[in-house]
Protein backbone atom coordinates (compact mmCIF):
# COMPACT_ATOMS: atom_id res chain seq x y z
CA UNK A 1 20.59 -4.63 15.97
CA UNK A 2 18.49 -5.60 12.70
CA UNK A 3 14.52 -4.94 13.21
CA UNK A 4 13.00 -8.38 12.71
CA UNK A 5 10.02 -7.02 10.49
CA UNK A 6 8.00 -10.21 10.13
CA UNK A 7 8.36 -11.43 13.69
CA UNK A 8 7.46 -7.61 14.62
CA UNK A 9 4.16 -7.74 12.92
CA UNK A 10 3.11 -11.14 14.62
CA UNK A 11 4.11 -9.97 17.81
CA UNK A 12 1.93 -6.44 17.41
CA UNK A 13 -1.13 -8.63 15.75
CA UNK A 14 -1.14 -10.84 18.48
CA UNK A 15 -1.22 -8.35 21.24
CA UNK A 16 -3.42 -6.04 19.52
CA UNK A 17 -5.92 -9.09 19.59
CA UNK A 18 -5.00 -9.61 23.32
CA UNK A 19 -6.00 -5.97 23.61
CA UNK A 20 -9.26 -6.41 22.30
CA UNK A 21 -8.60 -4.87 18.44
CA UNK A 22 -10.09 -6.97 15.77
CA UNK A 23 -7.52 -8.67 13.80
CA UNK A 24 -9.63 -11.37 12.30
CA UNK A 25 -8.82 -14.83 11.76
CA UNK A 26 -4.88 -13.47 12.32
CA UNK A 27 -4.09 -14.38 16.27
CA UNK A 28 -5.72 -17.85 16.04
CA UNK A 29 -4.83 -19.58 13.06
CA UNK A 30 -1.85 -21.55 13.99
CA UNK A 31 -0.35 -20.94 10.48
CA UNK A 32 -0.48 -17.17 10.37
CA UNK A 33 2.91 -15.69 9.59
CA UNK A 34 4.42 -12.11 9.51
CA UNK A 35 7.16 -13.26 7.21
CA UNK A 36 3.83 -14.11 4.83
CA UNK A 37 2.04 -11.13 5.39
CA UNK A 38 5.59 -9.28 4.73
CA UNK A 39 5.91 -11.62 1.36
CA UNK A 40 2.36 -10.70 0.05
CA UNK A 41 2.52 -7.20 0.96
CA UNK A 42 6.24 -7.51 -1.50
CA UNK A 43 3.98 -8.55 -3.87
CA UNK A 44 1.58 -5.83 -4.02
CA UNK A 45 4.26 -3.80 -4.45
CA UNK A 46 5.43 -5.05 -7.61
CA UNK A 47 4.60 -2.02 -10.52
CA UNK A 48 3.09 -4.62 -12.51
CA UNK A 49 0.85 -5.62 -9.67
CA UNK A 50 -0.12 -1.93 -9.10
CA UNK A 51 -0.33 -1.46 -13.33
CA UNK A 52 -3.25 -3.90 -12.70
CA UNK A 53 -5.32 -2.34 -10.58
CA UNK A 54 -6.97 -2.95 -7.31
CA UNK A 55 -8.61 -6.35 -9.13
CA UNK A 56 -5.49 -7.91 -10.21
CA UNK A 57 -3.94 -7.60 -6.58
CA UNK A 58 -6.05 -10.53 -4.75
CA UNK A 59 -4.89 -12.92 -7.62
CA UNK A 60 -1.56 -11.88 -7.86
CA UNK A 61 -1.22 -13.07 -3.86
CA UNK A 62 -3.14 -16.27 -4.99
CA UNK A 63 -0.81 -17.39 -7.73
CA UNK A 64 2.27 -16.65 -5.45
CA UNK A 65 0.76 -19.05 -3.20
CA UNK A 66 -0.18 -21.78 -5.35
CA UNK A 67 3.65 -21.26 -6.77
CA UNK A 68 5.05 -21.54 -3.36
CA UNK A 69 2.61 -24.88 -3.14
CA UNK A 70 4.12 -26.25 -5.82
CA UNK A 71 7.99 -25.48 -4.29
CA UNK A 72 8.98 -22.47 -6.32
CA UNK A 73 12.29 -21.36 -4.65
CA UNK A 74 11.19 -17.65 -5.57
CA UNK A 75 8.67 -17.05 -3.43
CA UNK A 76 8.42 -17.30 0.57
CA UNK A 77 8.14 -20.54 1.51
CA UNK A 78 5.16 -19.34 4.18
CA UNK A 79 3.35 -18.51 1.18
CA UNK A 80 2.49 -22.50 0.95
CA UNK A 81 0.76 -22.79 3.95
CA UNK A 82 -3.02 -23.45 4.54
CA UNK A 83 -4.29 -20.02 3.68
CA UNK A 84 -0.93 -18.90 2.52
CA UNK A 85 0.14 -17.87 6.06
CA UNK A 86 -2.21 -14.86 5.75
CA UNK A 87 -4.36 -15.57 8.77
CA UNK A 88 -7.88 -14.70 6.72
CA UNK A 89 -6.10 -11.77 5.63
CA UNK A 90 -7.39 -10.64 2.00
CA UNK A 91 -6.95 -7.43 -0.18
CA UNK A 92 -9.46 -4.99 0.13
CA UNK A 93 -9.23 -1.46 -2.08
CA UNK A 94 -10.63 0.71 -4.80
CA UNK A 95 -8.90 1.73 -7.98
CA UNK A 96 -8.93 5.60 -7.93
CA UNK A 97 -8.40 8.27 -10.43
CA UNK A 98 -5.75 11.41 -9.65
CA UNK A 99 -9.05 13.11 -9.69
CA UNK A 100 -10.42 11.60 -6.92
CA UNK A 101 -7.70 11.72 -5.04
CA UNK A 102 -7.56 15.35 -5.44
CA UNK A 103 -11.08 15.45 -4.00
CA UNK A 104 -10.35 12.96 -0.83
């Protein structure tokens, strides 16, 4: 049997918010999606995403979803929903040198 990733990770958010964890906006906007958190997440790990930096990553995910609005067969089709499917879900890092990594 194949692991279902997407449906997996909307099955754990939504019992992790059952069980009290805070997963924002995630287990009650009806047009949350694994399969869109699994697409944008794909995206992040594109090398020229990550070549970018931790600024370019929040507007890489945007421009896949207004693409996916405007019926590019390329991207996830979840992508085009209200929000992109992402349930409130945004990017949220630091760039960091090998230096400070080093020091972590």
């Amino acid at each position: 049997a194949l692991l279902d990733v997407p449906s997996s990770l909307d099955n754990l958010l939504k019992r992790l918010d059952k069980e009290g964890y805070n997963v924002g906006k995630y287990a009650s906007d009806p047009n949350s999606s694994g399969e869109s958190l699994v697409a944008a997440l794909s995206v992040l790990c594109e090398n020229a995403v990550i070549a970018g930096g931790f600024e370019r990553m929040q507007s890489a995910v945007e421009v896949r979803m207004e693409r996916a609005r405007g019926g590019d067969p390329t991207v996830a089709e979840t992508l085009a929903r209200p929000g992109g499917g992402l349930g409130g879900a945004v990017v949220k890092g630091a760039d960091v040198t090998f230096d400070d990594l080093e020091n972590m």
